[in-house]
C-alpha atoms as a PDB file:
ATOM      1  CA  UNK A   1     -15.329  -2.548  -1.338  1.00  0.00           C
ATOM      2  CA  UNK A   2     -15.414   0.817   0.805  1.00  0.00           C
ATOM      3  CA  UNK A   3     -18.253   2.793   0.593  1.00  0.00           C
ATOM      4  CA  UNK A   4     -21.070   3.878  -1.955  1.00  0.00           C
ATOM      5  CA  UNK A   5     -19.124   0.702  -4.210  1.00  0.00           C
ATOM      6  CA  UNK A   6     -15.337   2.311  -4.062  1.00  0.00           C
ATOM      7  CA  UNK A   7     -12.814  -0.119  -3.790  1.00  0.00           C
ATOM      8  CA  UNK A   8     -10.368   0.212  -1.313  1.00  0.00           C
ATOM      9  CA  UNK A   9      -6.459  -0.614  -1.734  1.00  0.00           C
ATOM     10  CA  UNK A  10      -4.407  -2.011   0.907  1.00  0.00           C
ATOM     11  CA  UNK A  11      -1.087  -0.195   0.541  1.00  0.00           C
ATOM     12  CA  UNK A  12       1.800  -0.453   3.427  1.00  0.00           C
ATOM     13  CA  UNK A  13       5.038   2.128   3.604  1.00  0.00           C
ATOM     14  CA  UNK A  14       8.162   1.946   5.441  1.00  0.00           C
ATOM     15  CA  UNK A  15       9.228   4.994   7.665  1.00  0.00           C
ATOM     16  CA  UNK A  16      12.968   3.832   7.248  1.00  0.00           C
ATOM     17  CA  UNK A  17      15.170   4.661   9.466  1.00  0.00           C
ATOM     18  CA  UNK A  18      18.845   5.547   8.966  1.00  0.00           C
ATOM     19  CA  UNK A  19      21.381   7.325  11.604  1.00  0.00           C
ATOM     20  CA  UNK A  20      18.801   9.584  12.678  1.00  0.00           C
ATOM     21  CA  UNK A  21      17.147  10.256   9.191  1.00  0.00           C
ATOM     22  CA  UNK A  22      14.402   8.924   7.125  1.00  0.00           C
ATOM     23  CA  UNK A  23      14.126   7.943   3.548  1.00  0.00           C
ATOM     24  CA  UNK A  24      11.042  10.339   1.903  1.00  0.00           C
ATOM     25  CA  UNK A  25      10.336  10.112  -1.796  1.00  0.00           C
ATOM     26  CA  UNK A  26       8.941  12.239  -4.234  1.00  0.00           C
ATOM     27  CA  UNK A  27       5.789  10.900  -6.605  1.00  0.00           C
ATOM     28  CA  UNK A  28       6.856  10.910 -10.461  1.00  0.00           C
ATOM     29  CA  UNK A  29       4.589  13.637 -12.259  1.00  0.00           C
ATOM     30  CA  UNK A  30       2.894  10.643 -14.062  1.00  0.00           C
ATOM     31  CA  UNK A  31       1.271   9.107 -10.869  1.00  0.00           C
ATOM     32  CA  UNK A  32      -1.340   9.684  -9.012  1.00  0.00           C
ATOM     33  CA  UNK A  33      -0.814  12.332  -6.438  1.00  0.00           C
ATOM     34  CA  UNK A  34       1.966  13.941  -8.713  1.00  0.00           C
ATOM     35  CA  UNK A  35       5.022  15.288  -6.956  1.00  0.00           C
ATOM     36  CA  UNK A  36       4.374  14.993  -3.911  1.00  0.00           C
ATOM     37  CA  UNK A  37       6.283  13.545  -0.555  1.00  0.00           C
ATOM     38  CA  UNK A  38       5.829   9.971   0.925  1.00  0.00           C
ATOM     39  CA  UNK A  39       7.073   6.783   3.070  1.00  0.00           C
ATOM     40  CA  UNK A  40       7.724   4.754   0.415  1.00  0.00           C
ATOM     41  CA  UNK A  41       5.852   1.068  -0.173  1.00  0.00           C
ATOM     42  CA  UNK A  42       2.985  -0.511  -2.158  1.00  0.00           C
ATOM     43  CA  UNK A  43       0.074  -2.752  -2.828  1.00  0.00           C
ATOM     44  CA  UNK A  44      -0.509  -5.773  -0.736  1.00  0.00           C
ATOM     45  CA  UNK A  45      -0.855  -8.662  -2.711  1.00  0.00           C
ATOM     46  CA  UNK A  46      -2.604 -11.795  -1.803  1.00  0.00           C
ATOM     47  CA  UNK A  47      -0.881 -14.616   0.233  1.00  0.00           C
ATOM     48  CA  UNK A  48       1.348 -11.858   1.182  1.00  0.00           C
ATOM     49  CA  UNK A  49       2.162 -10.436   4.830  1.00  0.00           C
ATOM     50  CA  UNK A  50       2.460  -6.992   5.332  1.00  0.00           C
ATOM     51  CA  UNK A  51       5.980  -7.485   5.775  1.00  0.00           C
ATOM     52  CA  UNK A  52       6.832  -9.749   3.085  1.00  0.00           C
ATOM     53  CA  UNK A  53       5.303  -6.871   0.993  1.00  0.00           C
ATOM     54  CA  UNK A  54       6.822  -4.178   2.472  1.00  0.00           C
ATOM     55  CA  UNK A  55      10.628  -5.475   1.944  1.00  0.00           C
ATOM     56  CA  UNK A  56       9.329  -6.859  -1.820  1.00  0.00           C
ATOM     57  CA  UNK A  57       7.943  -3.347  -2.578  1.00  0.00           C
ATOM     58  CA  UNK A  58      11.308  -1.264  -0.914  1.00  0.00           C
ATOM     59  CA  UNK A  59      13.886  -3.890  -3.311  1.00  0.00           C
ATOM     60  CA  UNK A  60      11.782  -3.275  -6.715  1.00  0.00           C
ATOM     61  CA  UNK A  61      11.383   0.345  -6.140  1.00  0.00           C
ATOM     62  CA  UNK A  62      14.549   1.388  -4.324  1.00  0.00           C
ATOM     63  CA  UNK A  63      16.995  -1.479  -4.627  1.00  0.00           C
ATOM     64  CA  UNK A  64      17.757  -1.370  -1.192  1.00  0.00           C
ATOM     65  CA  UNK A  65      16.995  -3.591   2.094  1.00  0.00           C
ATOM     66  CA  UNK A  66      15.068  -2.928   5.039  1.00  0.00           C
ATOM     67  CA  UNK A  67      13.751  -4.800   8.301  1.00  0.00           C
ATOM     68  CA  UNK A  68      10.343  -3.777   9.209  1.00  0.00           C
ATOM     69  CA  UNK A  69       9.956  -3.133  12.727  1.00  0.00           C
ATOM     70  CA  UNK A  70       6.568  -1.936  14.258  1.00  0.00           C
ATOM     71  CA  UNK A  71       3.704  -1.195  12.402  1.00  0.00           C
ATOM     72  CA  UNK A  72       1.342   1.870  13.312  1.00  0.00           C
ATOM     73  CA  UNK A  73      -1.992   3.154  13.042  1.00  0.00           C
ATOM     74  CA  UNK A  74      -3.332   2.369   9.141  1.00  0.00           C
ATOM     75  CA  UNK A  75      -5.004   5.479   7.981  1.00  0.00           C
ATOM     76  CA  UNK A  76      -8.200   5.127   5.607  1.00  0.00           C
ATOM     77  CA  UNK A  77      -7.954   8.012   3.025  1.00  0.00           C
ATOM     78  CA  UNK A  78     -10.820   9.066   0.606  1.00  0.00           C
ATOM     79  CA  UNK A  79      -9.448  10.469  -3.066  1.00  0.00           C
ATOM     80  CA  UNK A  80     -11.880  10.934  -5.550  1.00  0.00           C
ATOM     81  CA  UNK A  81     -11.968   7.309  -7.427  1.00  0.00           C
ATOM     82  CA  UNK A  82     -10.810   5.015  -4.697  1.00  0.00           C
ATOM     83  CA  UNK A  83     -10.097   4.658  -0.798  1.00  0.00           C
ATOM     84  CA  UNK A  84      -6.591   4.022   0.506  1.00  0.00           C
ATOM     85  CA  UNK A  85      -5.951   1.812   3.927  1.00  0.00           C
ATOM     86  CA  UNK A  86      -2.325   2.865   4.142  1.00  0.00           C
ATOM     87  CA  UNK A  87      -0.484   0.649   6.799  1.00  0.00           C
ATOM     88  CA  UNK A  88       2.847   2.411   8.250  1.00  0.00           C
ATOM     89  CA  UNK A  89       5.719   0.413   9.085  1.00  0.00           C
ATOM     90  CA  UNK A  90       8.530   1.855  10.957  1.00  0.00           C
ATOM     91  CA  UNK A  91      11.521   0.053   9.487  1.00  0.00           C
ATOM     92  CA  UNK A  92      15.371  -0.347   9.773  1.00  0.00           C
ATOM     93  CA  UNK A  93      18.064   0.587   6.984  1.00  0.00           C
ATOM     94  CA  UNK A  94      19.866  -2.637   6.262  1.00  0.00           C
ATOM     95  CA  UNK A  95      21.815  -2.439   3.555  1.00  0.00           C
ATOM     96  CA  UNK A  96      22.066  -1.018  -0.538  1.00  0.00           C
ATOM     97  CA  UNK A  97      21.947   1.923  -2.733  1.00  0.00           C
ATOM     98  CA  UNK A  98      18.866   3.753  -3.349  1.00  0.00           C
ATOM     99  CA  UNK A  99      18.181   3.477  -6.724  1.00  0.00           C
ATOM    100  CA  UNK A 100      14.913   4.845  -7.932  1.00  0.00           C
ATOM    101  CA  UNK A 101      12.447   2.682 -10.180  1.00  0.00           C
ATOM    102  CA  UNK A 102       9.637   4.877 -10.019  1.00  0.00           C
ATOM    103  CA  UNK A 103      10.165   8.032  -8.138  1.00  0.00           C
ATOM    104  CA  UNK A 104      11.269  11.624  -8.857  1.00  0.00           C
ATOM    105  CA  UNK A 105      13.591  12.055  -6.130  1.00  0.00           C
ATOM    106  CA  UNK A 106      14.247  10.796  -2.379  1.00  0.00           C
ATOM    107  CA  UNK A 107      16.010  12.295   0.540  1.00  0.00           C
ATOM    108  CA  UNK A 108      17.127  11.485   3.652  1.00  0.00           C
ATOM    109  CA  UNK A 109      15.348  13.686   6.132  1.00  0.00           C
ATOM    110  CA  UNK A 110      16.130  14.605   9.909  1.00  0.00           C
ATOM    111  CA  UNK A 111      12.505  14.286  11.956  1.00  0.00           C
ATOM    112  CA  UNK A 112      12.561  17.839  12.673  1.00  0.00           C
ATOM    113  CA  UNK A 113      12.449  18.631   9.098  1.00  0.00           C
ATOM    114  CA  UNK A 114       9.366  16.121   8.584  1.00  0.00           C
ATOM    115  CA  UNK A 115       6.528  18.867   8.181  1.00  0.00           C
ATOM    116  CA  UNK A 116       8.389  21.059   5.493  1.00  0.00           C
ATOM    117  CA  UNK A 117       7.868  18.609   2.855  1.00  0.00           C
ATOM    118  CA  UNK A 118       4.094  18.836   1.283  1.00  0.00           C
ATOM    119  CA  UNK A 119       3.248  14.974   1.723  1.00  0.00           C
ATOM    120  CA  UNK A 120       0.327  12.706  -0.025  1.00  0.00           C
ATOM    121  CA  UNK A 121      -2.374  13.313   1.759  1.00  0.00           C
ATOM    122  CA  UNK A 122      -2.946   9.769   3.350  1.00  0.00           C
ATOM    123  CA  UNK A 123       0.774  10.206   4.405  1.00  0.00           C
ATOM    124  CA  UNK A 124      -0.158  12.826   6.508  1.00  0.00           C
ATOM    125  CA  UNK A 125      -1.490  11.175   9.683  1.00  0.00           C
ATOM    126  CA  UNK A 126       1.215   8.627   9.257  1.00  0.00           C
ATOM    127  CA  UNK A 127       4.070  12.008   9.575  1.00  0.00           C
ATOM    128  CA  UNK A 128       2.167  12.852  13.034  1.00  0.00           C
ATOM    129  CA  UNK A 129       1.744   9.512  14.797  1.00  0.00           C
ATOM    130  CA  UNK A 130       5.285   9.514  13.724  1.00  0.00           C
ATOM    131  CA  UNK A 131       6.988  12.536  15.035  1.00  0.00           C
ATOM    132  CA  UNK A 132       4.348  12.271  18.474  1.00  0.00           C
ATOM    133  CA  UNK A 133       6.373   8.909  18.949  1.00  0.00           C
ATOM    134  CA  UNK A 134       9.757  10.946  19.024  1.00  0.00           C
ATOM    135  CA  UNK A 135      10.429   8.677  16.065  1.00  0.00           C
END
């Protein structure tokens, strides 16, 4: 539990990488934090690495493969009813079609376009640690 009793939820994304571009996608309107931008991922179960989650989470959502590559600085993020730990993975295309399960939209993004995109706010440290690496 996080603080004053609010549970917190281990989630980890993948910054994925392709050719110089990065997979974003857009929130459905009927989840939480409707519509807007993120690195794409999901709950970690338990028994389950951070990796083995990440690649489970990028198949069932997007149909496509990845290899996660180096993980960055998680980011704890208050919303009203619960506390995120969101765990960033930078992560290498390896193979599919996006096909979305649960998303709006997605797009492949060059880093200098990173900021113009109005992101969850937990993803929002994650898009600066990001583009200070150089990506």
């Amino acid at each position: 539990m996080g603080e004053a009793g609010i549970p917190t939820t281990k989630v980890v994304c993948g910054i994925i990488e392709r050719d110089g571009y990065v997979l974003l996608t857009q929130r459905s309107k009927n989840m939480s934090q409707p519509l807007l931008w993120e690195f794409p991922g999901g709950k970690l179960e338990a028994g389950e690495s951070e990796a083995e989650c990440l690649e489970r989470e990028i198949l069932e959502e997007l149909n496509i493969s990845i290899l996660p590559l180096q993980r960055l600085t998680p980011v704890l993020h208050k919303y009203p009813d619960f506390i995120i730990e969101l765990i960033p993975y930078t992560c290498s295309y390896q193979g599919g079609t996006v096909c979305l399960m649960e998303h709006t939209s997605y797009e492949w993004v060059p880093l200098q376009d990173l900021k113009d995109y109005e992101w969850c706010p937990a993803d929002v440290p994650v898009v600066e640690e990001y583009l200070q690496l150089g990506g």
